[in-house]
PDB file of N, CA and C in Angstrom:
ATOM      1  N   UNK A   1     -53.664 -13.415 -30.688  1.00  0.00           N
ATOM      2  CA  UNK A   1     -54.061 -12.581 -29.574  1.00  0.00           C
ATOM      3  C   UNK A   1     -54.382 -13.485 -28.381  1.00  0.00           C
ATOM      4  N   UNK A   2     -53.656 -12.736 -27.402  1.00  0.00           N
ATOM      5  CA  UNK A   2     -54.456 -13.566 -25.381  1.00  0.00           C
ATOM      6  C   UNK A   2     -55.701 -13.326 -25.457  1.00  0.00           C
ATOM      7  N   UNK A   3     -56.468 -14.663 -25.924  1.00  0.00           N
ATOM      8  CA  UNK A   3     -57.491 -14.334 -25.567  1.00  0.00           C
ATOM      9  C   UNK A   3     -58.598 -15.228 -24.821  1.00  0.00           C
ATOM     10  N   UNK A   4     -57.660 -16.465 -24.626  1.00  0.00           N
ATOM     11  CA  UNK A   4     -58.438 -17.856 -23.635  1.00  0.00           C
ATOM     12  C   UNK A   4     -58.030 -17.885 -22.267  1.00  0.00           C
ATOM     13  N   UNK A   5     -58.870 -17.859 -21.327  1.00  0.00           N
ATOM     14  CA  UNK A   5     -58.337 -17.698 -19.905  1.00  0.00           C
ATOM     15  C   UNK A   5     -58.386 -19.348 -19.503  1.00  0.00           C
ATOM     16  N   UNK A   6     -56.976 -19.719 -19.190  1.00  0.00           N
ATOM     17  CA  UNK A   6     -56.232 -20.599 -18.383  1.00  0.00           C
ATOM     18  C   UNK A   6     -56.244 -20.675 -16.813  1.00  0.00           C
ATOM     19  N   UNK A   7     -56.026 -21.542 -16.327  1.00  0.00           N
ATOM     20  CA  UNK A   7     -55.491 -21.333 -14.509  1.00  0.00           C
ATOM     21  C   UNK A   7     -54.511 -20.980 -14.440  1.00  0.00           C
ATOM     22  N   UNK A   8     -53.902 -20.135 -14.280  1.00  0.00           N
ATOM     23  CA  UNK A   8     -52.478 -20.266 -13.309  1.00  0.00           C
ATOM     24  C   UNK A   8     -52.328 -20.596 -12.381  1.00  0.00           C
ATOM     25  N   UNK A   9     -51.386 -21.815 -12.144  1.00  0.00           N
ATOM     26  CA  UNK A   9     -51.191 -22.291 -11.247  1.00  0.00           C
ATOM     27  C   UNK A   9     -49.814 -22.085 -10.408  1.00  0.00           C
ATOM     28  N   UNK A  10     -49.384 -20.759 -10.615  1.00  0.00           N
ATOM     29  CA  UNK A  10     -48.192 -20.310  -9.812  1.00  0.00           C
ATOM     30  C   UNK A  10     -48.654 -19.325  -8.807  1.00  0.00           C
ATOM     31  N   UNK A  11     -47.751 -19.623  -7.833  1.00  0.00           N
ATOM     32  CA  UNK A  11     -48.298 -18.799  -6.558  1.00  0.00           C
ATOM     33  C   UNK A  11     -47.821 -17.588  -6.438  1.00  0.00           C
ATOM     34  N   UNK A  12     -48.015 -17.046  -7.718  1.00  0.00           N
ATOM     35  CA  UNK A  12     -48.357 -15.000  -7.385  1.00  0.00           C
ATOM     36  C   UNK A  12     -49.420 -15.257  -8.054  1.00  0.00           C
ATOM     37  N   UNK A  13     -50.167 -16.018  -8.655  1.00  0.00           N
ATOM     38  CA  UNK A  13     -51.103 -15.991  -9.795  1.00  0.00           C
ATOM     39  C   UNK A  13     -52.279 -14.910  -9.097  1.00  0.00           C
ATOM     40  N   UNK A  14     -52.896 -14.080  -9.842  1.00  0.00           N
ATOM     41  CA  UNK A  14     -54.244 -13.202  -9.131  1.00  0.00           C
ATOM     42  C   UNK A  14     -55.591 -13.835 -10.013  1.00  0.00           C
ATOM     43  N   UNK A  15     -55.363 -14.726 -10.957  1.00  0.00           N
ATOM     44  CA  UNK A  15     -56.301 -14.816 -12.111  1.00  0.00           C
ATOM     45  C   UNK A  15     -55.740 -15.669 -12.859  1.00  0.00           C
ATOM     46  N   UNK A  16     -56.725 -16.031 -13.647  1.00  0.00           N
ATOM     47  CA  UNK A  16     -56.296 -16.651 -14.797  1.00  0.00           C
ATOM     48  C   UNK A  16     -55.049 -16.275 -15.787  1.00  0.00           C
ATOM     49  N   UNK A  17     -54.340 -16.949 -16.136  1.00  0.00           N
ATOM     50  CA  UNK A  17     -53.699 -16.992 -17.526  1.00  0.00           C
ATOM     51  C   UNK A  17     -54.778 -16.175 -18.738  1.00  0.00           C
ATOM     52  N   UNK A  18     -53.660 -15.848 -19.636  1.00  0.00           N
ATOM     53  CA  UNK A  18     -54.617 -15.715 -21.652  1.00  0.00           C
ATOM     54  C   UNK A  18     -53.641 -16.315 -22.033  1.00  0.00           C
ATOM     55  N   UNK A  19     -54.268 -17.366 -23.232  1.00  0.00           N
ATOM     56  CA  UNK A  19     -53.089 -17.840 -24.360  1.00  0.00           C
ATOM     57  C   UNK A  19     -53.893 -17.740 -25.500  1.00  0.00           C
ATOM     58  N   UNK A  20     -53.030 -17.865 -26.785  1.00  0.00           N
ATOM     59  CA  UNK A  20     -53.690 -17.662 -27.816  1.00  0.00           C
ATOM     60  C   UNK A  20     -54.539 -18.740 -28.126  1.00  0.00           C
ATOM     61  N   UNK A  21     -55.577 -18.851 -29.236  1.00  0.00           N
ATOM     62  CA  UNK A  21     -56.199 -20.199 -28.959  1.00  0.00           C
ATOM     63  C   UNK A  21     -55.900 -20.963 -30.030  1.00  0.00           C
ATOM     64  N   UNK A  22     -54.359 -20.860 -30.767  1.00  0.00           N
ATOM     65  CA  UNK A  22     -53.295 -21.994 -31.534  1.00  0.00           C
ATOM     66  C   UNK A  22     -53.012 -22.302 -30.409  1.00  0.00           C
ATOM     67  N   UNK A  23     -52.696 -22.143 -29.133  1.00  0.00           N
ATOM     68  CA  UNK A  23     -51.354 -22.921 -28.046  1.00  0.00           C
ATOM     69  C   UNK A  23     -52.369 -23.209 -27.358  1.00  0.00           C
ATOM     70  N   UNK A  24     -53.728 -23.995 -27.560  1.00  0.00           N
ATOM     71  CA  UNK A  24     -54.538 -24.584 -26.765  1.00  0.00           C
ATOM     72  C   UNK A  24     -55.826 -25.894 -27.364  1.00  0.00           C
ATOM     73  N   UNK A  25     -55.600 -26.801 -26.453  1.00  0.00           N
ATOM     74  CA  UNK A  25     -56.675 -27.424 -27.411  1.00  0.00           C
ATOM     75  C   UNK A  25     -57.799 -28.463 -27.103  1.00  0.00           C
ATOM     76  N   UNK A  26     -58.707 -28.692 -27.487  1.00  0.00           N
ATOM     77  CA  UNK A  26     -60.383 -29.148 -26.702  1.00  0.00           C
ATOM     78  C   UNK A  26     -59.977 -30.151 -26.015  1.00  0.00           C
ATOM     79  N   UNK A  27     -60.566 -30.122 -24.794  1.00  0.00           N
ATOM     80  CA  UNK A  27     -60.931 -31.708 -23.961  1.00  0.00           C
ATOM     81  C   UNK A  27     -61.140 -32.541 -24.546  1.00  0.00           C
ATOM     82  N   UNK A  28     -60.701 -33.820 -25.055  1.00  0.00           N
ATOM     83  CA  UNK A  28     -61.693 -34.910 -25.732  1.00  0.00           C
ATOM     84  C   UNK A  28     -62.352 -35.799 -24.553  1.00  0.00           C
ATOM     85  N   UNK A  29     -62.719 -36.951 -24.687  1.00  0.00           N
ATOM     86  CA  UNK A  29     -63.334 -38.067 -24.094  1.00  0.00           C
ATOM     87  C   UNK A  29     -62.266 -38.507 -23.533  1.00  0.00           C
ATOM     88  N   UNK A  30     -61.242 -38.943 -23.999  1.00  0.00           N
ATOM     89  CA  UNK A  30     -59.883 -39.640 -23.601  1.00  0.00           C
ATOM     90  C   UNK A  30     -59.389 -38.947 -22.381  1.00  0.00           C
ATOM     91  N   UNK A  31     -59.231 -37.565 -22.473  1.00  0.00           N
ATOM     92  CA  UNK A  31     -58.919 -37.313 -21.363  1.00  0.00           C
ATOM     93  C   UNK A  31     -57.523 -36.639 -21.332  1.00  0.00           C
ATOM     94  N   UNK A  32     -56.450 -37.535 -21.773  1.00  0.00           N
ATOM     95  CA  UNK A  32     -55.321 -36.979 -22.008  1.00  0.00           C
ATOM     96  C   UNK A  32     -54.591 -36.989 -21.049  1.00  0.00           C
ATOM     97  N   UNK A  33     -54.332 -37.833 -20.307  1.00  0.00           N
ATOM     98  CA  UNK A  33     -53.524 -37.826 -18.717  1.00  0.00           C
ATOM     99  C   UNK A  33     -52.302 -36.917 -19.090  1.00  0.00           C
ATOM    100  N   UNK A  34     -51.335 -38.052 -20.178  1.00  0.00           N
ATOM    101  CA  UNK A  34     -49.755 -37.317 -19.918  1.00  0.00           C
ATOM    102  C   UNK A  34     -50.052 -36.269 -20.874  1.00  0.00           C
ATOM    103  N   UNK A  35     -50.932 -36.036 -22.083  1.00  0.00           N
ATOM    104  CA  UNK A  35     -50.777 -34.624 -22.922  1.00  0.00           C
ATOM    105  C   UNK A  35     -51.164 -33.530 -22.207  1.00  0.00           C
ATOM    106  N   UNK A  36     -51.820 -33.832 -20.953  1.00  0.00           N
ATOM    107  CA  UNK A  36     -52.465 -32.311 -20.277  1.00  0.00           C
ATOM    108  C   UNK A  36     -51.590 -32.621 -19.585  1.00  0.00           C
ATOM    109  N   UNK A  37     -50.160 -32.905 -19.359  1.00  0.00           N
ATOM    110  CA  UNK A  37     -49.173 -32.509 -18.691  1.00  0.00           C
ATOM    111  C   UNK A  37     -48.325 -31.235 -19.546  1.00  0.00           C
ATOM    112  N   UNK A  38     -47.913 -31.805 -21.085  1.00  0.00           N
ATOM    113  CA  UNK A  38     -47.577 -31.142 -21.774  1.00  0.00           C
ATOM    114  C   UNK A  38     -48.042 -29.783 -22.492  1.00  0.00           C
ATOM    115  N   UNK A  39     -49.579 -29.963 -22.643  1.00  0.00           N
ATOM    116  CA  UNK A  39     -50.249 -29.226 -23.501  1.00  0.00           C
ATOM    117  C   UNK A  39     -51.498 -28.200 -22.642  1.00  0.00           C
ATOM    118  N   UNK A  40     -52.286 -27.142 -23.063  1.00  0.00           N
ATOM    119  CA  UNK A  40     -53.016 -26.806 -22.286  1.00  0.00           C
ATOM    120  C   UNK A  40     -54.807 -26.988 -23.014  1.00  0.00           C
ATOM    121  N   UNK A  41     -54.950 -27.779 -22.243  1.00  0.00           N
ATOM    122  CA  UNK A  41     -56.401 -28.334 -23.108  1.00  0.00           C
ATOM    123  C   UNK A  41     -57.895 -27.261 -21.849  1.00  0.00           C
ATOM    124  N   UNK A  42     -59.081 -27.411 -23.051  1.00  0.00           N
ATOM    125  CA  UNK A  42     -60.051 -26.231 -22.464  1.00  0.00           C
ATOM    126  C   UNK A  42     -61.113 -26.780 -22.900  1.00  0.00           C
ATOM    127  N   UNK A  43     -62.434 -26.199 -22.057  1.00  0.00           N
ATOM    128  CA  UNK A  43     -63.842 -26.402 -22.735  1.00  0.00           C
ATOM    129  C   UNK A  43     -64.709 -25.496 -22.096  1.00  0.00           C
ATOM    130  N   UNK A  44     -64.966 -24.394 -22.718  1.00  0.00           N
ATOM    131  CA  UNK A  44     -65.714 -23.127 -22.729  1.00  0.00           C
ATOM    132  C   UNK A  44     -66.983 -23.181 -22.981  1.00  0.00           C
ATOM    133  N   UNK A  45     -67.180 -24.388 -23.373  1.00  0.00           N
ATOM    134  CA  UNK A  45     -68.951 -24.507 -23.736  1.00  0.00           C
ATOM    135  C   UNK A  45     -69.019 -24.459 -25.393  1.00  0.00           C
ATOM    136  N   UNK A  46     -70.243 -24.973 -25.657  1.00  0.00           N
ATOM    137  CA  UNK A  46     -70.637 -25.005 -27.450  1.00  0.00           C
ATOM    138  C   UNK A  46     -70.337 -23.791 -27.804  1.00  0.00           C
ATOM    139  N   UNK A  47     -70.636 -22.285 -27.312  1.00  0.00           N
ATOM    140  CA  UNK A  47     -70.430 -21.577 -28.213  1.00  0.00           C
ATOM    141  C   UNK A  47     -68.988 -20.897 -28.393  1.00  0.00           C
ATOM    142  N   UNK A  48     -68.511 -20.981 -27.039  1.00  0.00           N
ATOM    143  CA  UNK A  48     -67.164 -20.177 -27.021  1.00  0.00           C
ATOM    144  C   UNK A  48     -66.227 -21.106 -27.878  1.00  0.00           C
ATOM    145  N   UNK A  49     -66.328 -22.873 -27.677  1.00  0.00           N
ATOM    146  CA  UNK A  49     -65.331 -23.571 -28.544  1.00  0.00           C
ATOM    147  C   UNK A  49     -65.508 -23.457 -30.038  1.00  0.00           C
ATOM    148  N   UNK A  50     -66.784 -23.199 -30.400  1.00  0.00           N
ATOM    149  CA  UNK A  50     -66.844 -22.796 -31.500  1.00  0.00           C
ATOM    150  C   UNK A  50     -66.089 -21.780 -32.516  1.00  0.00           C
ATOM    151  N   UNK A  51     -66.133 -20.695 -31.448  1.00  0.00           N
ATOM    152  CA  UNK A  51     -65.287 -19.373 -32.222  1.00  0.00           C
ATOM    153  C   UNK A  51     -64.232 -20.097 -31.585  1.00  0.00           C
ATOM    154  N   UNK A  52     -63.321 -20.655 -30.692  1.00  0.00           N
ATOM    155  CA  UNK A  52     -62.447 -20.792 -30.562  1.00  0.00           C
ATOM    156  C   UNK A  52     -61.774 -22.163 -31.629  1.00  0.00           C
ATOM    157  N   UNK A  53     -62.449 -22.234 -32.283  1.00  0.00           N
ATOM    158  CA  UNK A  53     -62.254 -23.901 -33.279  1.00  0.00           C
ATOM    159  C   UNK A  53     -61.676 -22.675 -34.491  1.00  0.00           C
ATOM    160  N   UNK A  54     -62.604 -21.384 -34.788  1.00  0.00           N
ATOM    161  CA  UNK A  54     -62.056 -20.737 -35.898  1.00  0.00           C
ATOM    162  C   UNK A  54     -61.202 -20.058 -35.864  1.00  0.00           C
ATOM    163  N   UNK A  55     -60.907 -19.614 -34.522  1.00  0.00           N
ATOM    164  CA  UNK A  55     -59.911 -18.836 -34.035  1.00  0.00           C
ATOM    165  C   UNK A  55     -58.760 -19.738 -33.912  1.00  0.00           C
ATOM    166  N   UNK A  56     -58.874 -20.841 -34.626  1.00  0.00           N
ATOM    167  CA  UNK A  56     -57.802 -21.742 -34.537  1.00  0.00           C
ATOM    168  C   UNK A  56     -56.782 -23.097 -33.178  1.00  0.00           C
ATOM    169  N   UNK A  57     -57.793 -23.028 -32.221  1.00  0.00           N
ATOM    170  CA  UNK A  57     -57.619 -24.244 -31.356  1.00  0.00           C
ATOM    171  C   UNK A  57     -58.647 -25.542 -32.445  1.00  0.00           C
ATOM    172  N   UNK A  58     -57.432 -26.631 -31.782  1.00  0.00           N
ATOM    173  CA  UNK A  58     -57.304 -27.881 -32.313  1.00  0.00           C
ATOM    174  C   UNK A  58     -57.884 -28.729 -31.421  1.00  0.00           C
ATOM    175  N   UNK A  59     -58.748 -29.864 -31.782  1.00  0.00           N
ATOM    176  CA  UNK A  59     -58.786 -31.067 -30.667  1.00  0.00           C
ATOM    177  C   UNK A  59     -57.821 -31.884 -30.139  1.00  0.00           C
ATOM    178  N   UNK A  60     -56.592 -31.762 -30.667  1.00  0.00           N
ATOM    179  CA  UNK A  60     -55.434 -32.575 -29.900  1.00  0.00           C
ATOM    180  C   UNK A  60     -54.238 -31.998 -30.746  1.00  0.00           C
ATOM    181  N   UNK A  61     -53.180 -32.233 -30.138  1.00  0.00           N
ATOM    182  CA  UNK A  61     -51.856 -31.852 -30.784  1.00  0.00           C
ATOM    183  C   UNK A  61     -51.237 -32.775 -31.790  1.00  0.00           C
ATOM    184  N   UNK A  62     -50.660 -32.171 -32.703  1.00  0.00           N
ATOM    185  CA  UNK A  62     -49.967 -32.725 -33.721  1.00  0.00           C
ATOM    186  C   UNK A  62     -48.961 -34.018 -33.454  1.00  0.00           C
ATOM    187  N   UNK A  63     -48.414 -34.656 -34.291  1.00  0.00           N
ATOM    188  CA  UNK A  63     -47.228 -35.519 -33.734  1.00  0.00           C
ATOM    189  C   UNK A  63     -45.933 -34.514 -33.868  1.00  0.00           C
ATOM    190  N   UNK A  64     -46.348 -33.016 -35.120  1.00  0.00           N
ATOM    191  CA  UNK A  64     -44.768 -32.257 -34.931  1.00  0.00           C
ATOM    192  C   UNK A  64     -44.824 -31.886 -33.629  1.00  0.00           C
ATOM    193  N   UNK A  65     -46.142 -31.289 -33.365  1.00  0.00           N
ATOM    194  CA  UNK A  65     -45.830 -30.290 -31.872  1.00  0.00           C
ATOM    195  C   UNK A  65     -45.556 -31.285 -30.154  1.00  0.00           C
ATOM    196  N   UNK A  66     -45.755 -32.557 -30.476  1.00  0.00           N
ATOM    197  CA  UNK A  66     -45.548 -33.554 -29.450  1.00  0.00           C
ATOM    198  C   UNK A  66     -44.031 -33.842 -30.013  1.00  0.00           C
ATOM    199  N   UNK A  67     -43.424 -33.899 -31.089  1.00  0.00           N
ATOM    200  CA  UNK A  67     -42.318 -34.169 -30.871  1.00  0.00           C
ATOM    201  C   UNK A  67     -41.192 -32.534 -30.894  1.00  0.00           C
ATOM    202  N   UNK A  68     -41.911 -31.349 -31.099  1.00  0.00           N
ATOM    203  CA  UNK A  68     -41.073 -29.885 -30.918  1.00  0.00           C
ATOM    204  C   UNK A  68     -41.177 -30.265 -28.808  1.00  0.00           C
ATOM    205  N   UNK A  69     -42.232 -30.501 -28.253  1.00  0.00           N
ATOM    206  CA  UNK A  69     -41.989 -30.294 -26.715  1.00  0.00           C
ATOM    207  C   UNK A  69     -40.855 -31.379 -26.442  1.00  0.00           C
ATOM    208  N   UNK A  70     -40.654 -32.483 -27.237  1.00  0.00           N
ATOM    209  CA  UNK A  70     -39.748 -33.778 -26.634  1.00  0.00           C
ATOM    210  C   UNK A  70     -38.304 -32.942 -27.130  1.00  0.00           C
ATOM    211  N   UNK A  71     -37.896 -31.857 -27.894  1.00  0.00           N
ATOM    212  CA  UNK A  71     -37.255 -31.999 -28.519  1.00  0.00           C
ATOM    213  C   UNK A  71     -36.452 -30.603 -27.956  1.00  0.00           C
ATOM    214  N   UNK A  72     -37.476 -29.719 -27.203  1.00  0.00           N
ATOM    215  CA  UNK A  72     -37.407 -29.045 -26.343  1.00  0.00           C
ATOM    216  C   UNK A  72     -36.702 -29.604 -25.348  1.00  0.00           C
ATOM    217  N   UNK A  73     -36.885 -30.120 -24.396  1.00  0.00           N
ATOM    218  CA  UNK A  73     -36.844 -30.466 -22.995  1.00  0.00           C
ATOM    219  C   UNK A  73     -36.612 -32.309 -22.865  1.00  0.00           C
ATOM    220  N   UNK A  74     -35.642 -33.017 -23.444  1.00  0.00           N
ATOM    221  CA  UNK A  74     -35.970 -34.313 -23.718  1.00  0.00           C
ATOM    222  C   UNK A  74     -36.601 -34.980 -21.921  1.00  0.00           C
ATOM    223  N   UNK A  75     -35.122 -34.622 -21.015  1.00  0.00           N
ATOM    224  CA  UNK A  75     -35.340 -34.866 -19.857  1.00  0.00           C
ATOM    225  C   UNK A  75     -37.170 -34.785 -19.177  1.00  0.00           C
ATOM    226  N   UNK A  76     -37.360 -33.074 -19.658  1.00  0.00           N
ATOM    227  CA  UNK A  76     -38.525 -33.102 -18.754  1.00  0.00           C
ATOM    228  C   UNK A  76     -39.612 -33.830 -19.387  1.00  0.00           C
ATOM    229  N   UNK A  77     -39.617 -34.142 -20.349  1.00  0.00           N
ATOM    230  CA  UNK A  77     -40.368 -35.044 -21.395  1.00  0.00           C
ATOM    231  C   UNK A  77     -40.789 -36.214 -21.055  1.00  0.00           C
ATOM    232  N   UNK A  78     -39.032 -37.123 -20.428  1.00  0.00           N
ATOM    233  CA  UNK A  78     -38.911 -38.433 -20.084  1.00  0.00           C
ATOM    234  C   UNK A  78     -39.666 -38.323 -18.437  1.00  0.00           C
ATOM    235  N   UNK A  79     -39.649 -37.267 -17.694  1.00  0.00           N
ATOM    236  CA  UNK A  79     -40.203 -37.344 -16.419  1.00  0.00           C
ATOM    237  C   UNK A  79     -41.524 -37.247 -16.388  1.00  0.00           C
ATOM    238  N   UNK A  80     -41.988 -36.726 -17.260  1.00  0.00           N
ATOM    239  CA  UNK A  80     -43.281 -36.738 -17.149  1.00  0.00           C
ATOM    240  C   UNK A  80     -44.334 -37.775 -17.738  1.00  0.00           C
ATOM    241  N   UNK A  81     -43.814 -38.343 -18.265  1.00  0.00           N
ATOM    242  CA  UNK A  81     -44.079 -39.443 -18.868  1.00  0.00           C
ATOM    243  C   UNK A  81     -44.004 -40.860 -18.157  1.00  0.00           C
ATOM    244  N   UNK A  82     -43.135 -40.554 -17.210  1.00  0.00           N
ATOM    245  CA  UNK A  82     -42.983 -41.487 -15.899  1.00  0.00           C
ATOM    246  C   UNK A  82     -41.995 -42.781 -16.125  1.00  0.00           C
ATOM    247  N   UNK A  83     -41.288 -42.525 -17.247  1.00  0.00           N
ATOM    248  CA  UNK A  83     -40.536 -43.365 -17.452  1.00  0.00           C
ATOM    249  C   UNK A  83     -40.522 -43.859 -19.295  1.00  0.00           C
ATOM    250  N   UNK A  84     -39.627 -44.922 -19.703  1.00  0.00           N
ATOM    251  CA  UNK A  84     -39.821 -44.980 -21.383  1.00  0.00           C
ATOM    252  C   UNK A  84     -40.944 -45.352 -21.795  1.00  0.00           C
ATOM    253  N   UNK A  85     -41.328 -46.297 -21.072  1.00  0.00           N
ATOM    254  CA  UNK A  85     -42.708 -47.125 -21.837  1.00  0.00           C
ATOM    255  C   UNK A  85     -43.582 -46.799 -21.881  1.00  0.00           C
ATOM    256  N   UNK A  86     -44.002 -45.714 -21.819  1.00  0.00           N
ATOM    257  CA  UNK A  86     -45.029 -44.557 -21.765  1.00  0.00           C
ATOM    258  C   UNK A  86     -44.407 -43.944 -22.744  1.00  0.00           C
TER     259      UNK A  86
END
């Protein structure tokens, strides 16, 4: 179920985004430069991440689901990444 509000960042946007809270996952310390290119990371506070930890958001993405987006889109993958060595 939509039930985590996102930014939208497209210009009809009126509001936030909902995604489910599998296709989203916690802020860490790190930060995540190029994965919060790829991925949509959140922090709702202690209690909302909480139900959202059971409701099934993850603290970081898998190596399948980092390699399903490369595998998706290789190109937009390689651009965002800013080049190979990254």
């Amino acid at each position: 179920m939509r039930i985590v509000p996102v930014p939208d960042d497209s210009q009809k946007s009126t509001g936030p985004r909902l995604l489910p809270p599998n296709q989203c996952y916690f802020k860490g310390e790190s930060g995540g430069q190029f994965h919060s290119k790829l991925f949509v990371f959140v922090d709702l506070g202690t209690s909302a991440n909480s139900f959202l930890k059971a409701c099934g958001t993850k603290g970081e993405p898998s190596v399948e689901e980092i390699a399903l987006i490369l595998l998706k889109d290789p190109r937009e993958f390689f651009q965002l990444a800013e080049g190979r060595d990254k």
